[in-house]
N, C-alpha and C. Protein backbone atom coordinates (compact mmCIF):
# COMPACT_ATOMS: atom_id res chain seq x y z
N UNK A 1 101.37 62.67 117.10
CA UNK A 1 101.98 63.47 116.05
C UNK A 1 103.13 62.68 115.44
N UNK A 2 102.91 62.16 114.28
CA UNK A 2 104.43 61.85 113.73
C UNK A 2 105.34 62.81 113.18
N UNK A 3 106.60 61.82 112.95
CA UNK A 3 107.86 63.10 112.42
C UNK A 3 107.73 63.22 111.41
N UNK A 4 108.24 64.42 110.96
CA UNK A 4 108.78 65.36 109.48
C UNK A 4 109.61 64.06 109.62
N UNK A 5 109.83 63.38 107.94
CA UNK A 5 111.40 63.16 108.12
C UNK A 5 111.99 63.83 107.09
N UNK A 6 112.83 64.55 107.17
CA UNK A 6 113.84 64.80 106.39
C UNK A 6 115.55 64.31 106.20
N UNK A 7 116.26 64.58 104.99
CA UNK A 7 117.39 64.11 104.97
C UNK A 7 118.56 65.31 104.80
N UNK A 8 119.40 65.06 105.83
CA UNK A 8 120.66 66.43 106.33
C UNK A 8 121.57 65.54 105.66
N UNK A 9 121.98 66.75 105.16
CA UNK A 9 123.34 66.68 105.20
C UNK A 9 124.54 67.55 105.67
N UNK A 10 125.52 67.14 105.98
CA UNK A 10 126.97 67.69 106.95
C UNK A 10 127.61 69.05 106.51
N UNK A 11 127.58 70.36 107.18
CA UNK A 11 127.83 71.60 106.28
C UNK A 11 129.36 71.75 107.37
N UNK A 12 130.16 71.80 106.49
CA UNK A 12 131.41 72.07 106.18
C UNK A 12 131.91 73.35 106.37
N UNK A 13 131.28 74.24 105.50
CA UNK A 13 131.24 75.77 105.65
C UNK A 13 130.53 76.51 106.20
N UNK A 14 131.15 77.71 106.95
CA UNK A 14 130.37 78.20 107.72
C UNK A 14 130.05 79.75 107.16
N UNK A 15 130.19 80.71 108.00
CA UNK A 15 129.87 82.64 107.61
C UNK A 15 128.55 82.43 107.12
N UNK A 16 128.44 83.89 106.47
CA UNK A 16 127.35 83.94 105.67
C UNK A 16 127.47 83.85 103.95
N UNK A 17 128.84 83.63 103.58
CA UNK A 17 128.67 83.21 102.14
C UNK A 17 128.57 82.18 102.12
N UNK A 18 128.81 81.20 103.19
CA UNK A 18 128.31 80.01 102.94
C UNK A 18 126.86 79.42 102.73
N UNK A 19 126.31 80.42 104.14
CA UNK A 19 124.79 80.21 104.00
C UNK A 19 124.23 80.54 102.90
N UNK A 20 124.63 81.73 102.12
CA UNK A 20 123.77 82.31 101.10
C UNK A 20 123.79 80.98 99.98
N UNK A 21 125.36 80.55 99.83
CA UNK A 21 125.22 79.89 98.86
C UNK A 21 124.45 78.40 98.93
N UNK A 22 124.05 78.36 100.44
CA UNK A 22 123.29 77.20 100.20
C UNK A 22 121.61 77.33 100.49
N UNK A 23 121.28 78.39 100.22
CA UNK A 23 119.98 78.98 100.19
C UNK A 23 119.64 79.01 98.79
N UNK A 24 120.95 79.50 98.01
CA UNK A 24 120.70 79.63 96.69
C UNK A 24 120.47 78.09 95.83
N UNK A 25 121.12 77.29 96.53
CA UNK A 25 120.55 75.87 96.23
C UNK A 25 119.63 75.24 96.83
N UNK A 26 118.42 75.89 97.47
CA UNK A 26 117.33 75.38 97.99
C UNK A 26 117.66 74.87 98.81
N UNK A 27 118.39 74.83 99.66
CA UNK A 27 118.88 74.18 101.24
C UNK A 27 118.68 75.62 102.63
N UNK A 28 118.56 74.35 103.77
CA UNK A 28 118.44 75.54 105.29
C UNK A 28 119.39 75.23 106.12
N UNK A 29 120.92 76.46 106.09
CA UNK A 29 121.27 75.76 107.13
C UNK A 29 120.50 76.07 108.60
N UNK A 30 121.61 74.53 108.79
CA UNK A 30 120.84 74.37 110.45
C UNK A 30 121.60 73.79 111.08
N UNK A 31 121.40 73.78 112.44
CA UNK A 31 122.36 73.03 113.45
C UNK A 31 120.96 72.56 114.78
N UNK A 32 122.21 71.14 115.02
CA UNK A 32 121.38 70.43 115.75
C UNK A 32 121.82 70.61 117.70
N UNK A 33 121.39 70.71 118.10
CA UNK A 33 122.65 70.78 119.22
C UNK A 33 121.31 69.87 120.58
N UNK A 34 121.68 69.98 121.62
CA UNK A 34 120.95 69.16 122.69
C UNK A 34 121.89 67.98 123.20
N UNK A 35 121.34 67.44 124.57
CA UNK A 35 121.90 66.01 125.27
C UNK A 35 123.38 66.46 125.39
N UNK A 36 123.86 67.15 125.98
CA UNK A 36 125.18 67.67 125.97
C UNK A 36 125.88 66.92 124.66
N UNK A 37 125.90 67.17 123.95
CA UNK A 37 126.55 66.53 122.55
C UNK A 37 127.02 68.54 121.86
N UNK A 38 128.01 68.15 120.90
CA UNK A 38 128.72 69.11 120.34
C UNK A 38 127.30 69.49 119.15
N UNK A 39 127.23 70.78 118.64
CA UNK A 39 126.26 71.00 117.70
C UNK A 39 126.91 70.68 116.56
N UNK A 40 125.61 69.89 115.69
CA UNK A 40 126.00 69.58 114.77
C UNK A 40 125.78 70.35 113.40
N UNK A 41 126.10 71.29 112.63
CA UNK A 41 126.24 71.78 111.54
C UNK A 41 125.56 71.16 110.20
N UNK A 42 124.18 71.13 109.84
CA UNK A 42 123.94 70.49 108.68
C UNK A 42 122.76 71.28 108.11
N UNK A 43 122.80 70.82 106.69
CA UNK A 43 121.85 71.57 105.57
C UNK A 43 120.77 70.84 105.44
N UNK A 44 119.63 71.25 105.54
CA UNK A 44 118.10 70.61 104.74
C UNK A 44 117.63 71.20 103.81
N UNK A 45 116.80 70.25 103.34
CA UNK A 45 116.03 70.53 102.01
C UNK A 45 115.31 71.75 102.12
N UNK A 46 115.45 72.28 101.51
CA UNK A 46 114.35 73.62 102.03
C UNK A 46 112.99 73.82 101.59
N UNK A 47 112.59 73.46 100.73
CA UNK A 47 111.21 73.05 100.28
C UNK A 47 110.20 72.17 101.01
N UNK A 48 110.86 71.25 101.38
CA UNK A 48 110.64 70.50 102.62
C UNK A 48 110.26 70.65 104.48
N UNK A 49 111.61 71.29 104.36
CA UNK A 49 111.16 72.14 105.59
C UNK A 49 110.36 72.97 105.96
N UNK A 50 110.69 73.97 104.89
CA UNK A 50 109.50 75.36 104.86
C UNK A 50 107.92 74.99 104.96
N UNK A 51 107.48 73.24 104.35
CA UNK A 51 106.55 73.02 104.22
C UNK A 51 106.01 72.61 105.93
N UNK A 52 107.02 71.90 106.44
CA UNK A 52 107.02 70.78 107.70
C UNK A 52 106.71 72.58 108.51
N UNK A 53 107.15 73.64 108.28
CA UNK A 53 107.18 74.46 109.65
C UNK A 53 105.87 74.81 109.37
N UNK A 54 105.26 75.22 107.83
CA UNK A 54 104.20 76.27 107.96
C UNK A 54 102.74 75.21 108.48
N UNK A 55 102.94 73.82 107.85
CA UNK A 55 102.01 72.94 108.87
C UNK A 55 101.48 73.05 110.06
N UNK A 56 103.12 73.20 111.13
CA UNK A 56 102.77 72.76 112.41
C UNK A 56 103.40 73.76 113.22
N UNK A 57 102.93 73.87 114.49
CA UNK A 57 103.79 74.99 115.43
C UNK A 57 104.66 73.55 116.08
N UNK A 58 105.58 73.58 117.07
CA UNK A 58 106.09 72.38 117.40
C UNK A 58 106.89 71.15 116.70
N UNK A 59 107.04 71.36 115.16
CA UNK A 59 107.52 70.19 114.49
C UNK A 59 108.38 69.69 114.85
N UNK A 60 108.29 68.42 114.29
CA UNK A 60 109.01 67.00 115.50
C UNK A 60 109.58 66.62 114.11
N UNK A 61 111.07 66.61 113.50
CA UNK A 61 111.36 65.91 112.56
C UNK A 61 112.46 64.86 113.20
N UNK A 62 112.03 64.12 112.28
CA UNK A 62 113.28 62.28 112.29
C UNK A 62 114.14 62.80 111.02
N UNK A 63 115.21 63.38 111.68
CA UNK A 63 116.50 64.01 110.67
C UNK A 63 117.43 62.87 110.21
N UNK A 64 117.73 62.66 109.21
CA UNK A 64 119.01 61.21 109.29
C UNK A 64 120.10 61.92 108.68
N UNK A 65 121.19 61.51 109.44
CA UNK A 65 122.26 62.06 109.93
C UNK A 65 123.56 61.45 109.65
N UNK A 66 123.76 61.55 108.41
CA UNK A 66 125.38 60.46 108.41
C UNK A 66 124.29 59.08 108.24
N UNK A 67 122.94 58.49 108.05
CA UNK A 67 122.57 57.00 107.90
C UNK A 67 121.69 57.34 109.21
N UNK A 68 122.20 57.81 110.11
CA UNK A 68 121.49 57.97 112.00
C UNK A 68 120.45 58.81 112.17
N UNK A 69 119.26 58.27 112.29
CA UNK A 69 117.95 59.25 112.23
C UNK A 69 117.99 60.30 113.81
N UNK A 70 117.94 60.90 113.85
CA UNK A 70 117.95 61.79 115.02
C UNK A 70 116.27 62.56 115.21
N UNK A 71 116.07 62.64 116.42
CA UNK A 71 114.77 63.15 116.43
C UNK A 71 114.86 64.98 117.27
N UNK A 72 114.08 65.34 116.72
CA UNK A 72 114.64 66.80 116.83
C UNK A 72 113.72 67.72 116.80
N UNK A 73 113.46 68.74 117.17
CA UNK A 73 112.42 69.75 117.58
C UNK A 73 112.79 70.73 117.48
N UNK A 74 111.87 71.76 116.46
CA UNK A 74 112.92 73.22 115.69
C UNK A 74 112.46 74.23 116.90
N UNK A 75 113.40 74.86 117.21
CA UNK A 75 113.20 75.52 118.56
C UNK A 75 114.21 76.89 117.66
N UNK A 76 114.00 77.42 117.48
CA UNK A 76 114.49 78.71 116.64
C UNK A 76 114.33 79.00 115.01
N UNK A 77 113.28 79.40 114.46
CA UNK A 77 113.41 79.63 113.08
C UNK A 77 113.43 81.18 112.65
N UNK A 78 114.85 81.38 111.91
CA UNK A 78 114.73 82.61 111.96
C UNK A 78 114.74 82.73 109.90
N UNK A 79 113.82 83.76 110.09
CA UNK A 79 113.04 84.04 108.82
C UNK A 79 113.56 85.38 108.26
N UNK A 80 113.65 86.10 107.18
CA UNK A 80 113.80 86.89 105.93
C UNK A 80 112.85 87.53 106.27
N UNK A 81 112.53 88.68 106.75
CA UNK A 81 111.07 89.37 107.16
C UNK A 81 110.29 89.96 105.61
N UNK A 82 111.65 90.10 104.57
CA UNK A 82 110.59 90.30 103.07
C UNK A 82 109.94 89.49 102.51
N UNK A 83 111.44 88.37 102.44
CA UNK A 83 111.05 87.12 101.39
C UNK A 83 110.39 86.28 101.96
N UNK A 84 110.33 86.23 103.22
CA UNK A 84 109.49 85.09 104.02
C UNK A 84 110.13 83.66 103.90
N UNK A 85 111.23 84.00 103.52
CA UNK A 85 111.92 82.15 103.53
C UNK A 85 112.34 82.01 104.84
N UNK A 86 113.01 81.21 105.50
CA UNK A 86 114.05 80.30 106.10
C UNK A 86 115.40 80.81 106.08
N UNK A 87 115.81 81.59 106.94
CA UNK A 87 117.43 81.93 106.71
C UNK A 87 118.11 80.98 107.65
N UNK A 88 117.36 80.10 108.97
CA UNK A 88 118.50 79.43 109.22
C UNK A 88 117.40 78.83 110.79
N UNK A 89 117.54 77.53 110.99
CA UNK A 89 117.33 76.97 111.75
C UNK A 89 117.48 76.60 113.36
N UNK A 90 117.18 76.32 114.38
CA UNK A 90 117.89 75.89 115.69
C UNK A 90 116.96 74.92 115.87
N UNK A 91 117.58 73.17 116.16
CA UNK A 91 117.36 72.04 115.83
C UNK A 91 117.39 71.46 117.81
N UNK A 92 116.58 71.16 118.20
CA UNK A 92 116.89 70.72 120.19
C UNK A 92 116.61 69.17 119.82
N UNK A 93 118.03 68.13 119.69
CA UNK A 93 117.56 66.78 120.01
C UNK A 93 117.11 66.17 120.98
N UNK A 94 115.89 65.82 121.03
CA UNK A 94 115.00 65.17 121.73
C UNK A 94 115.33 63.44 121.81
N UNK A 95 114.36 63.08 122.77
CA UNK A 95 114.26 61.08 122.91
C UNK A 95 112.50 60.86 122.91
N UNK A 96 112.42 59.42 122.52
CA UNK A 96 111.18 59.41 122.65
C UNK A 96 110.91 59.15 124.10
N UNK A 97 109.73 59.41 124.67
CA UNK A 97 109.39 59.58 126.00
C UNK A 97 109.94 60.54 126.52
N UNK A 98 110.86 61.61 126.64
CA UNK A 98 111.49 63.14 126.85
C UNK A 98 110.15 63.68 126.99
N UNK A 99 109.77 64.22 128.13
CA UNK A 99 109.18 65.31 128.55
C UNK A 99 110.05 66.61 127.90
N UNK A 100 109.55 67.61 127.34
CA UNK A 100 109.84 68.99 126.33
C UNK A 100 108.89 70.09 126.99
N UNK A 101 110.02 71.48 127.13
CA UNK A 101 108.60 72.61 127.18
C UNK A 101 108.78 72.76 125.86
N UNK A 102 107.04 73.67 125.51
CA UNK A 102 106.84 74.08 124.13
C UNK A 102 106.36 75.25 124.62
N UNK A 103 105.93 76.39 123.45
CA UNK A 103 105.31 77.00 123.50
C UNK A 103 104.10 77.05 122.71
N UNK A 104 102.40 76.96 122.99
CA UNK A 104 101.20 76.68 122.09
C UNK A 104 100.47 77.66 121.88
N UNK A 105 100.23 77.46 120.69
CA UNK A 105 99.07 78.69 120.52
C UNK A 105 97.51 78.09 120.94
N UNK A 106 96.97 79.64 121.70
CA UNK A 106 95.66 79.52 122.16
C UNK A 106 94.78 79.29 121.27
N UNK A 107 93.71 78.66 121.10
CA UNK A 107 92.50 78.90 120.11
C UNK A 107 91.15 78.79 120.86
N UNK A 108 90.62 80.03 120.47
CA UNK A 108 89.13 80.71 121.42
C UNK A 108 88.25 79.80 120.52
N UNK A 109 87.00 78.90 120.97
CA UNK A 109 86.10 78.16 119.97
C UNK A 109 84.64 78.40 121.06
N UNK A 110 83.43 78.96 120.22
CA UNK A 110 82.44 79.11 120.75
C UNK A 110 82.05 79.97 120.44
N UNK A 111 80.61 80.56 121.11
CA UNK A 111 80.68 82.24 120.74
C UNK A 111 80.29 82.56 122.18
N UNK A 112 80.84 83.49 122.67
CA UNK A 112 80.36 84.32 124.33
C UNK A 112 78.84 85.16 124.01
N UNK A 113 78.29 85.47 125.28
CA UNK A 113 76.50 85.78 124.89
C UNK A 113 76.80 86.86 124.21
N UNK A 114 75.33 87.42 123.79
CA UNK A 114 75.16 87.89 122.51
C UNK A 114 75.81 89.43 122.93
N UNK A 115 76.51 90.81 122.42
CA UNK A 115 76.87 91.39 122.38
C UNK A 115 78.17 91.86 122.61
N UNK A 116 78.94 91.22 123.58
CA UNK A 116 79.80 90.95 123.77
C UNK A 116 81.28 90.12 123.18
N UNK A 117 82.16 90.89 122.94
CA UNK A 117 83.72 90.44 122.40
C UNK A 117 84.51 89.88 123.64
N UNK A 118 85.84 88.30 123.07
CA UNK A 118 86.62 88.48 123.70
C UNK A 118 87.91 88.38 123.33
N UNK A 119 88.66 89.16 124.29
CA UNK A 119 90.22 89.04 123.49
C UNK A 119 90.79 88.09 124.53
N UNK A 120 92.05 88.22 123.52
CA UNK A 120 93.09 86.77 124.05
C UNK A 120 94.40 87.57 124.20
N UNK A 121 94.20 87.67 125.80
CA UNK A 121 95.25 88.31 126.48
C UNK A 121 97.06 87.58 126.32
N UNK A 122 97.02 86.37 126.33
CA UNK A 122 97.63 85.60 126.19
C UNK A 122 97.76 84.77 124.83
N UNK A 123 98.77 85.11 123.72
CA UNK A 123 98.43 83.90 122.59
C UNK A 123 98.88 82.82 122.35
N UNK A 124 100.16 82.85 123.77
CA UNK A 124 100.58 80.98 123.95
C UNK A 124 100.68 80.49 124.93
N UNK A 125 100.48 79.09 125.17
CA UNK A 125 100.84 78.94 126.86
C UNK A 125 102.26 77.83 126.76
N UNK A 126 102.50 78.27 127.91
CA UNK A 126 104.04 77.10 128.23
C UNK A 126 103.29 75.96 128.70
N UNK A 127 104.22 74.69 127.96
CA UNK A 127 103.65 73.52 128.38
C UNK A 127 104.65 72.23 128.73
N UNK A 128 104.46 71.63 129.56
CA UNK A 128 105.50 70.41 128.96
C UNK A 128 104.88 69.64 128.44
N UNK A 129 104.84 68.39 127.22
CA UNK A 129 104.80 67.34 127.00
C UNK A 129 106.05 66.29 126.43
N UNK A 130 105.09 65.05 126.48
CA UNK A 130 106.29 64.45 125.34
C UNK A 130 106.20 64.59 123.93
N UNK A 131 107.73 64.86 123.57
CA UNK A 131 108.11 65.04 122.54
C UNK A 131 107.55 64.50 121.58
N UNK A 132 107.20 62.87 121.28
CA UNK A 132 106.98 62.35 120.17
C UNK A 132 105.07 62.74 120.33
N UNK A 133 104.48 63.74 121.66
CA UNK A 133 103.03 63.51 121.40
C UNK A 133 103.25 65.41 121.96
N UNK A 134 103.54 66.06 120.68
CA UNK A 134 102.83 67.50 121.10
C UNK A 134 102.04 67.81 120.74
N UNK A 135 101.04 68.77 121.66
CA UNK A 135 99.63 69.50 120.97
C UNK A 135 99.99 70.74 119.97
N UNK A 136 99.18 70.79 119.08
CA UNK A 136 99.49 71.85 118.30
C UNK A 136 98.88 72.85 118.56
N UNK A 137 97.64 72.56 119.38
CA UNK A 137 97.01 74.35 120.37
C UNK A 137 96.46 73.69 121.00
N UNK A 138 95.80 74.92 122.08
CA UNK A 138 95.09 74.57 123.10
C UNK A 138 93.97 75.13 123.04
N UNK A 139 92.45 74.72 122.89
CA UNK A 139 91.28 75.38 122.75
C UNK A 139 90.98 75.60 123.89
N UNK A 140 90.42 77.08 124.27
CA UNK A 140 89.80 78.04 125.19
C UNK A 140 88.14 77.62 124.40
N UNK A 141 87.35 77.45 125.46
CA UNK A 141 85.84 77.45 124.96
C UNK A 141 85.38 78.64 125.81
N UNK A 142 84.52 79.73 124.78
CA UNK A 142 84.05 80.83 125.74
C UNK A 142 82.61 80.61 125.28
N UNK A 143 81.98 79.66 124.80
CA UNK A 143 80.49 79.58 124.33
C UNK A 143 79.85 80.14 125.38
N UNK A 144 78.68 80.71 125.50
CA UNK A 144 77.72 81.40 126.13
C UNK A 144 78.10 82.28 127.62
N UNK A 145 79.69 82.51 127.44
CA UNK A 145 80.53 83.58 128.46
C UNK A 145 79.88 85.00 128.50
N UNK A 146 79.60 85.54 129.74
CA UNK A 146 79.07 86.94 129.69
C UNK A 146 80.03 87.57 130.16
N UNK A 147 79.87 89.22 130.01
CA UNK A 147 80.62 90.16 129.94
C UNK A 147 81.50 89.86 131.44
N UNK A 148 82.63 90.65 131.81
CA UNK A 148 83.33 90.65 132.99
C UNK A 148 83.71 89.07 133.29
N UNK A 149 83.74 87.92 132.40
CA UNK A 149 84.40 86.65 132.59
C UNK A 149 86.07 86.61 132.45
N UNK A 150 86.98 85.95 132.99
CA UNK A 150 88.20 86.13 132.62
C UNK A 150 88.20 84.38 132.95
N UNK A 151 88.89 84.00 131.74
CA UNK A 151 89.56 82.50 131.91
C UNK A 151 91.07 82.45 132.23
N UNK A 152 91.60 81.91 133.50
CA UNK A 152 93.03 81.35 133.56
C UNK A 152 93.24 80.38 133.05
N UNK A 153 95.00 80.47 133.04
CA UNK A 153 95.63 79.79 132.67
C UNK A 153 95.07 77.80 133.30
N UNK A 154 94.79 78.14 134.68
CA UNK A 154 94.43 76.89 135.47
C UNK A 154 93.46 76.72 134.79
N UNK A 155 92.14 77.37 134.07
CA UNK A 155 91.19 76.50 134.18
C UNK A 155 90.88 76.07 132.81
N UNK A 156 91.69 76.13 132.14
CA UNK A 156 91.90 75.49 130.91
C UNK A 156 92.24 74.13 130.66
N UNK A 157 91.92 73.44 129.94
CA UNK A 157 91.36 72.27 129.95
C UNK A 157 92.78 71.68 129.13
N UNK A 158 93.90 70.70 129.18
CA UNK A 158 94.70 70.86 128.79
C UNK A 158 95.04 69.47 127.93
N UNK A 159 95.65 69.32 126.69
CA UNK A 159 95.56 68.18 125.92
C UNK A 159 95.89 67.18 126.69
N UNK A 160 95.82 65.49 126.54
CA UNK A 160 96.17 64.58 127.23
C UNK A 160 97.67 64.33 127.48
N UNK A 161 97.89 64.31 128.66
CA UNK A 161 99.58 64.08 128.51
C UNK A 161 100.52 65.55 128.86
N UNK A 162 99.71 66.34 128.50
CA UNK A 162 100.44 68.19 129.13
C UNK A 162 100.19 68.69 130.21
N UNK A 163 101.65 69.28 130.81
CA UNK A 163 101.00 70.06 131.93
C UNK A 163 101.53 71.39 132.23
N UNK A 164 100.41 72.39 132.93
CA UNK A 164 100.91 73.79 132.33
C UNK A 164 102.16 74.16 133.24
N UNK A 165 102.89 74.94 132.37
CA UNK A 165 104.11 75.40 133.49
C UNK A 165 104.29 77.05 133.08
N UNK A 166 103.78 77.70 134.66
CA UNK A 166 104.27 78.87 134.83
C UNK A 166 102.73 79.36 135.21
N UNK A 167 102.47 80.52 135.36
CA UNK A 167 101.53 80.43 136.11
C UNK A 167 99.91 80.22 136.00
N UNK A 168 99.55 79.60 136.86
CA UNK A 168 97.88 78.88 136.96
C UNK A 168 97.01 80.40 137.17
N UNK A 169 97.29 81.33 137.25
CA UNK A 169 96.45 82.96 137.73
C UNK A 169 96.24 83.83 136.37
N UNK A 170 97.20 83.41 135.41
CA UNK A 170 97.43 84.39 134.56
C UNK A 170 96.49 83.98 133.88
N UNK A 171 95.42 85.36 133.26
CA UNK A 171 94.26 85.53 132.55
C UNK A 171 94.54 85.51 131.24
N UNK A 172 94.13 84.39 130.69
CA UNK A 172 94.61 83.88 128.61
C UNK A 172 93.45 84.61 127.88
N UNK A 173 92.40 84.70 128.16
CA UNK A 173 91.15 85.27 127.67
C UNK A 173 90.03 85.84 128.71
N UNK A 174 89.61 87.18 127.45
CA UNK A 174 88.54 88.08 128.77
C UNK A 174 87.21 87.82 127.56
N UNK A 175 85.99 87.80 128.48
CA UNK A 175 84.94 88.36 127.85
C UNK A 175 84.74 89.59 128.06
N UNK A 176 84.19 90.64 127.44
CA UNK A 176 83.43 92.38 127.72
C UNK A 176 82.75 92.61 126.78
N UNK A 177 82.58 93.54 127.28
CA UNK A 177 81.63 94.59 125.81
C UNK A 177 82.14 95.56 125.46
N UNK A 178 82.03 95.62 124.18
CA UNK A 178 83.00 96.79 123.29
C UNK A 178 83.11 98.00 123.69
N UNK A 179 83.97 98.82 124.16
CA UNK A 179 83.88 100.33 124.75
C UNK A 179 83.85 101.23 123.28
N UNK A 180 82.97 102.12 123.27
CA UNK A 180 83.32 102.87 122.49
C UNK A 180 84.23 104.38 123.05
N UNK A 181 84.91 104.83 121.87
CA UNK A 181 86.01 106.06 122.41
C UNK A 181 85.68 107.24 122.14
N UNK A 182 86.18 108.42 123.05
CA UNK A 182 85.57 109.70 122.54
C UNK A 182 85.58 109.97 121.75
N UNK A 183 86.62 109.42 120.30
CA UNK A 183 86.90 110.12 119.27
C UNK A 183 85.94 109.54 118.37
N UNK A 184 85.58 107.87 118.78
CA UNK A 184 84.05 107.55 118.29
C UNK A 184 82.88 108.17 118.22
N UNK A 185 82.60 108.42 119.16
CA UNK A 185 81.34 109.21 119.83
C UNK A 185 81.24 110.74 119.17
N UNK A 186 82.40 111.14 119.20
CA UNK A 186 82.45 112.53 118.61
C UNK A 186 81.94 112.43 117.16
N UNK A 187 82.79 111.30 116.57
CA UNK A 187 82.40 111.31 114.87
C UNK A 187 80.82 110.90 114.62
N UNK A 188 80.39 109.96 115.04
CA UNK A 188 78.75 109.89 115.46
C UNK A 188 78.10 110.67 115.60
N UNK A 189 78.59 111.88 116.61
CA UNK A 189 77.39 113.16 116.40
C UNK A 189 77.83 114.07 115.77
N UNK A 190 78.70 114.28 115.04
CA UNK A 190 79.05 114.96 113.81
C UNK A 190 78.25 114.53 112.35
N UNK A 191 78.35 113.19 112.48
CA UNK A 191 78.01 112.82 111.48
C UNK A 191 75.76 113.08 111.60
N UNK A 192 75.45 113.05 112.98
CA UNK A 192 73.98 113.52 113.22
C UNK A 192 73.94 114.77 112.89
N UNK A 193 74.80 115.66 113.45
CA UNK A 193 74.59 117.03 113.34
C UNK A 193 74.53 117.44 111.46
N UNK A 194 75.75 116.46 110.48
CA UNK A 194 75.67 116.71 109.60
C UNK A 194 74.42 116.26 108.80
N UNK A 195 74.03 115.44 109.27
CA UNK A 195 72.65 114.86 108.74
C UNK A 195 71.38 115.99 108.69
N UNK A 196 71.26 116.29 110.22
CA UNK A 196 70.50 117.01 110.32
C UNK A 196 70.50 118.23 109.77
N UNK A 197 71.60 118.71 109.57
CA UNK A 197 71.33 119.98 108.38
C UNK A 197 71.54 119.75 107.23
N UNK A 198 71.46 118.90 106.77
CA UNK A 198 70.73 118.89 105.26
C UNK A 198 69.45 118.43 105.21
């Protein structure tokens, strides 16, 4: 995976009229913090960013910093639940070769035998890798899975270089067959009974 790079610059001001006003100029604030170092306070491009997050789960940007590229991993994005923008960032500086937990999204690929649905009990798993090589999901294969199958966390097949952390028991995906509900069943023979009298 290579880095986002983007270019920060040093935010001065803090509250929230500060932020607003630098939202209103297409900027995100953000702060960098990690490696016992003081957090650092800076603005990005926001067009930029917004693009680098909706890409990737995990983004790895090479931030330059005062001239100093810093490598960095957005570990908090907190979002505008109307507007859907970027209200403000949390930046974890990383090294290359740094082992990182992440959190990944599952992806089910296959189809389980014929009648049968499965859900995804689980939609991320904890992982460590290195930083400069994260997976962006982890595929679950349930191809030709019959009903009453449950896949763990262990027996998932895991990108090169990751390893799972937390527990190997916990069930990420089930195969079954669709239950139907009384209130189903009821409308079904309502809808016979209405048939039948006309």
């Amino acid at each position: 995976m290579s880095e986002i790079q983007l270019a920060a610059t040093a935010r001065t001001e803090f509250g929230k009229g500060a932020a607003r006003r630098l939202r209103r100029a297409h900027q995100i604030p953000a702060v960098l913090y990690g490696h016992g170092t003081d957090p650092v306070h800076v603005a990005l491009p926001g067009h930029e960013t917004m693009l680098a997050l909706k890409g990737a789960s995990n983004a790895l940007f090479e931030i330059q910093v005062d001239g100093k590229p810093v490598l960095a991993l957005a570990k908090d994005v907190q979002k505008d639940p109307v507007k859907n923008v970027i209200e403000h960032l949390d930046l974890l500086i990383v090294n290359r070769g740094e082992k990182v937990s992440v959190e990944v999204p599952v992806v089910v690929v296959g189809e389980s035998a014929p009648g049968t649905i499965h859900i995804v009990e689980i939609q991320t798993l904890s992982l460590e890798a290195e930083a400069t090589h994260l997976p962006q999901n982890v595929e679950v294969s349930i191809e030709g899975l019959e009903a009453g199958t449950a896949i763990t966390a262990g027996e998932i097949t895991l990108p090169s270089g990751s390893v799972l952390e937390g527990d190997a028991e916990q069930v990420i995906v089930t195969v079954t067959v669709p239950s139907v509900s009384a209130e189903d069943r009821a409308a079904d023979e309502a809808e016979a009974e209405a048939a039948a009298a006309e």
